[in-house]
C-alpha atoms as a PDB file:
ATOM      1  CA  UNK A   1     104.762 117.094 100.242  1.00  0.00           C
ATOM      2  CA  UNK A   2     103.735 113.512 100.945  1.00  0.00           C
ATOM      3  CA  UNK A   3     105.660 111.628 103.168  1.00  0.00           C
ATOM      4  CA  UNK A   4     105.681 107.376 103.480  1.00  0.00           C
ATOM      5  CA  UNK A   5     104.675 107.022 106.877  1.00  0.00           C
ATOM      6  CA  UNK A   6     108.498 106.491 108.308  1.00  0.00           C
ATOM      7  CA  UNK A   7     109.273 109.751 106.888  1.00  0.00           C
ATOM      8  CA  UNK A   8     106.150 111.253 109.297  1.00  0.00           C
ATOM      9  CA  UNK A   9     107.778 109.285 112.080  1.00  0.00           C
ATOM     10  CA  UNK A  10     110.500 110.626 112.428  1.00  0.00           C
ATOM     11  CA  UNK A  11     109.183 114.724 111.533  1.00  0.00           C
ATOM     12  CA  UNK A  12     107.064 113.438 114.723  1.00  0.00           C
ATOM     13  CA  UNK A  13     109.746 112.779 116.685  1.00  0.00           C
ATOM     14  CA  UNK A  14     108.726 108.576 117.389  1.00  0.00           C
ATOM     15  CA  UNK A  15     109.068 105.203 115.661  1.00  0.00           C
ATOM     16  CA  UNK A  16     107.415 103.919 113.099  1.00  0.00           C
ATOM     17  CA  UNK A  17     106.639 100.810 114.710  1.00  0.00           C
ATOM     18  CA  UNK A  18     104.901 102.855 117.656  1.00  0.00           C
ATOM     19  CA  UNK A  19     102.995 104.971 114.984  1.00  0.00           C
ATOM     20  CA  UNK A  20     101.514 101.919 113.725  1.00  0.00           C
ATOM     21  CA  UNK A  21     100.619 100.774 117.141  1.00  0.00           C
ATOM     22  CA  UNK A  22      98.953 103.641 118.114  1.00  0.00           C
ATOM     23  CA  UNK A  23      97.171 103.484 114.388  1.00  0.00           C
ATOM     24  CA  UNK A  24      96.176 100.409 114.293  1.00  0.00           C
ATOM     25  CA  UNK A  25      94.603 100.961 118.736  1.00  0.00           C
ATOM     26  CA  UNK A  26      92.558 104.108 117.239  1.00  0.00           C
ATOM     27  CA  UNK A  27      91.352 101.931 114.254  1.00  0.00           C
ATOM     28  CA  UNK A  28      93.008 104.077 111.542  1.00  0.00           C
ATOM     29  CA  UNK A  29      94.718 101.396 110.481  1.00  0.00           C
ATOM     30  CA  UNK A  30      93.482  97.944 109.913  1.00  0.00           C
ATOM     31  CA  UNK A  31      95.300  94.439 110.782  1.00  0.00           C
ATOM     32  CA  UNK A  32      97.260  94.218 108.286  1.00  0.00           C
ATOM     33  CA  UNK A  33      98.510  97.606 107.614  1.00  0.00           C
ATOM     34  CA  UNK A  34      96.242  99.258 104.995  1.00  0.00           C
ATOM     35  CA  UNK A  35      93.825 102.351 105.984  1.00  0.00           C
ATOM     36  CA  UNK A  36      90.551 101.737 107.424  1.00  0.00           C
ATOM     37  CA  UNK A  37      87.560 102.529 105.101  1.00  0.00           C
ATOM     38  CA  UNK A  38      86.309 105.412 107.381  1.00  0.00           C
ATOM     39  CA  UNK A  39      89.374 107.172 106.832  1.00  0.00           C
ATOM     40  CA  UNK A  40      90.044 106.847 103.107  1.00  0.00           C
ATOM     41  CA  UNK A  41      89.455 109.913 101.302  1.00  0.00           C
ATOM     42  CA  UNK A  42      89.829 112.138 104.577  1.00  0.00           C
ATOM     43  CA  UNK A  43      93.084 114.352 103.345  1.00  0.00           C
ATOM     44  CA  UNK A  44      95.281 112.782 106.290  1.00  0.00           C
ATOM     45  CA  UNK A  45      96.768 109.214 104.882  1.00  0.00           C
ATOM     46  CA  UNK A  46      96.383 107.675 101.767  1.00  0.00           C
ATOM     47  CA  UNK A  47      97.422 104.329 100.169  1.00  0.00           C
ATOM     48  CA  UNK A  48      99.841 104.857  97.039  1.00  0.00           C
ATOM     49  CA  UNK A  49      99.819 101.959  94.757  1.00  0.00           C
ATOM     50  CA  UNK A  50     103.151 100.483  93.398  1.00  0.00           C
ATOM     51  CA  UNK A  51     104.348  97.737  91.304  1.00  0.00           C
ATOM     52  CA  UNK A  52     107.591  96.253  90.684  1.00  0.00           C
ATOM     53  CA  UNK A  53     109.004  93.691  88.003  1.00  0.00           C
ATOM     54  CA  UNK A  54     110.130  90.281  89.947  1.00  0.00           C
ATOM     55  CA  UNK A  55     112.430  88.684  87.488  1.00  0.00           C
ATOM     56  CA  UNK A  56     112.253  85.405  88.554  1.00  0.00           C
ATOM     57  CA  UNK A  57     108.484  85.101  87.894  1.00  0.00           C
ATOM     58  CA  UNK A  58     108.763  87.585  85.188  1.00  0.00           C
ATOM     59  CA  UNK A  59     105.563  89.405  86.590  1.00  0.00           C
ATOM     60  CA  UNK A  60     104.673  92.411  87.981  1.00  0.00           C
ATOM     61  CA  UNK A  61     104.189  92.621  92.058  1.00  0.00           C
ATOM     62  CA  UNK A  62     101.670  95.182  92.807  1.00  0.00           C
ATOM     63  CA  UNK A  63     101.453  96.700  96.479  1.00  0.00           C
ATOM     64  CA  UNK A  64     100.199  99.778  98.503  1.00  0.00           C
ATOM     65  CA  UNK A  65     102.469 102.457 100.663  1.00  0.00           C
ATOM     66  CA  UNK A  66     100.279 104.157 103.342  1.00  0.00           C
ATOM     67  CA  UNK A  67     100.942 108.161 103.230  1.00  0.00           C
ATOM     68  CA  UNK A  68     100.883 111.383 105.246  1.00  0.00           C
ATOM     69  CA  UNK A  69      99.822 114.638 103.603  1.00  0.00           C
ATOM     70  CA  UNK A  70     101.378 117.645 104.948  1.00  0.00           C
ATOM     71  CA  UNK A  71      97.433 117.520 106.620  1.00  0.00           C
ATOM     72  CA  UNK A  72      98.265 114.543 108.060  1.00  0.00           C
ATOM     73  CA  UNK A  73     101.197 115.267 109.827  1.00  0.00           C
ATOM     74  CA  UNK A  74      99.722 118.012 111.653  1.00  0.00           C
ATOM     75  CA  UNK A  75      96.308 115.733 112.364  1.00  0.00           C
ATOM     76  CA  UNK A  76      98.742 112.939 113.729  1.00  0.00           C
ATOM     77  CA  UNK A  77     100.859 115.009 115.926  1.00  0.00           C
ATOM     78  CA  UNK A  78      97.383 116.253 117.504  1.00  0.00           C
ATOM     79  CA  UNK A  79      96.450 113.138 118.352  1.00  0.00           C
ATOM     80  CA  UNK A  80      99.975 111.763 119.393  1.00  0.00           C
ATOM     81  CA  UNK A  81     100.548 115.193 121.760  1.00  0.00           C
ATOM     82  CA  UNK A  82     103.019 116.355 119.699  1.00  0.00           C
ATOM     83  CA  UNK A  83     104.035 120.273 119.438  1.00  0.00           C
ATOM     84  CA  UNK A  84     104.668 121.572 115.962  1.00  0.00           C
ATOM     85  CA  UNK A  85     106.038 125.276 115.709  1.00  0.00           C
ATOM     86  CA  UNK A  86     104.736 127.152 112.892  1.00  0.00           C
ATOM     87  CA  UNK A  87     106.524 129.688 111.127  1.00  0.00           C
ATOM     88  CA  UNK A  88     105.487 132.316 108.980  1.00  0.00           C
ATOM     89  CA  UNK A  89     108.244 132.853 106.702  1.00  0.00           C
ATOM     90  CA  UNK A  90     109.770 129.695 104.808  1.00  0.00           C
ATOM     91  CA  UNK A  91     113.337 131.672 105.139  1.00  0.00           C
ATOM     92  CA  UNK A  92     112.892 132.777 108.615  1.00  0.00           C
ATOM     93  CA  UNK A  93     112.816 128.622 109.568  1.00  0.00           C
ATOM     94  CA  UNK A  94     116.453 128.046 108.304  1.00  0.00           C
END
């Protein structure tokens, strides 16, 4: 399941605003938000391109949502120091 990357925030346990931070300080993340080319097509984020119809201009606006694979969530809470408890049985976890 891929998650926008306030949803991985807060599986991680932080805020989004310091998961950018500490993005955009390992140069995952570029200045303005949108994945660095190095990491693009590495399984851990993605951008997800979107649209949306603006009625006053009549016109489509087209943007990009970065995203964490389930990959990714594991790969980020490595490098944030992060536990994650794995379970072997989906039931067993409820």
């Amino acid at each position: 399941m891929n998650r926008t990357i306030r949803e991985a925030a807060q599986v991680l346990g932080v805020r989004e605003r310091e998961l950018r931070a500490h993005l955009r300080d390992t140069k995952v993340l570029n200045r303005d938000g949108s994945l660095a080319a190095k990491h693009v097509g590495g399984g851990n984020l993605f951008m997800d391109p979107r649209s949306r119809w603006v009625e006053a201009t009549k016109r489509y606006q087209h943007y990009a949502v970065l995203m964490v694979t389930e990959a990714g969530i594991a790969w980020l809470a490595q490098r944030l120091g992060v536990g994650i408890t794995v379970t072997k049985d989906k039931d067993a976890a409820a």
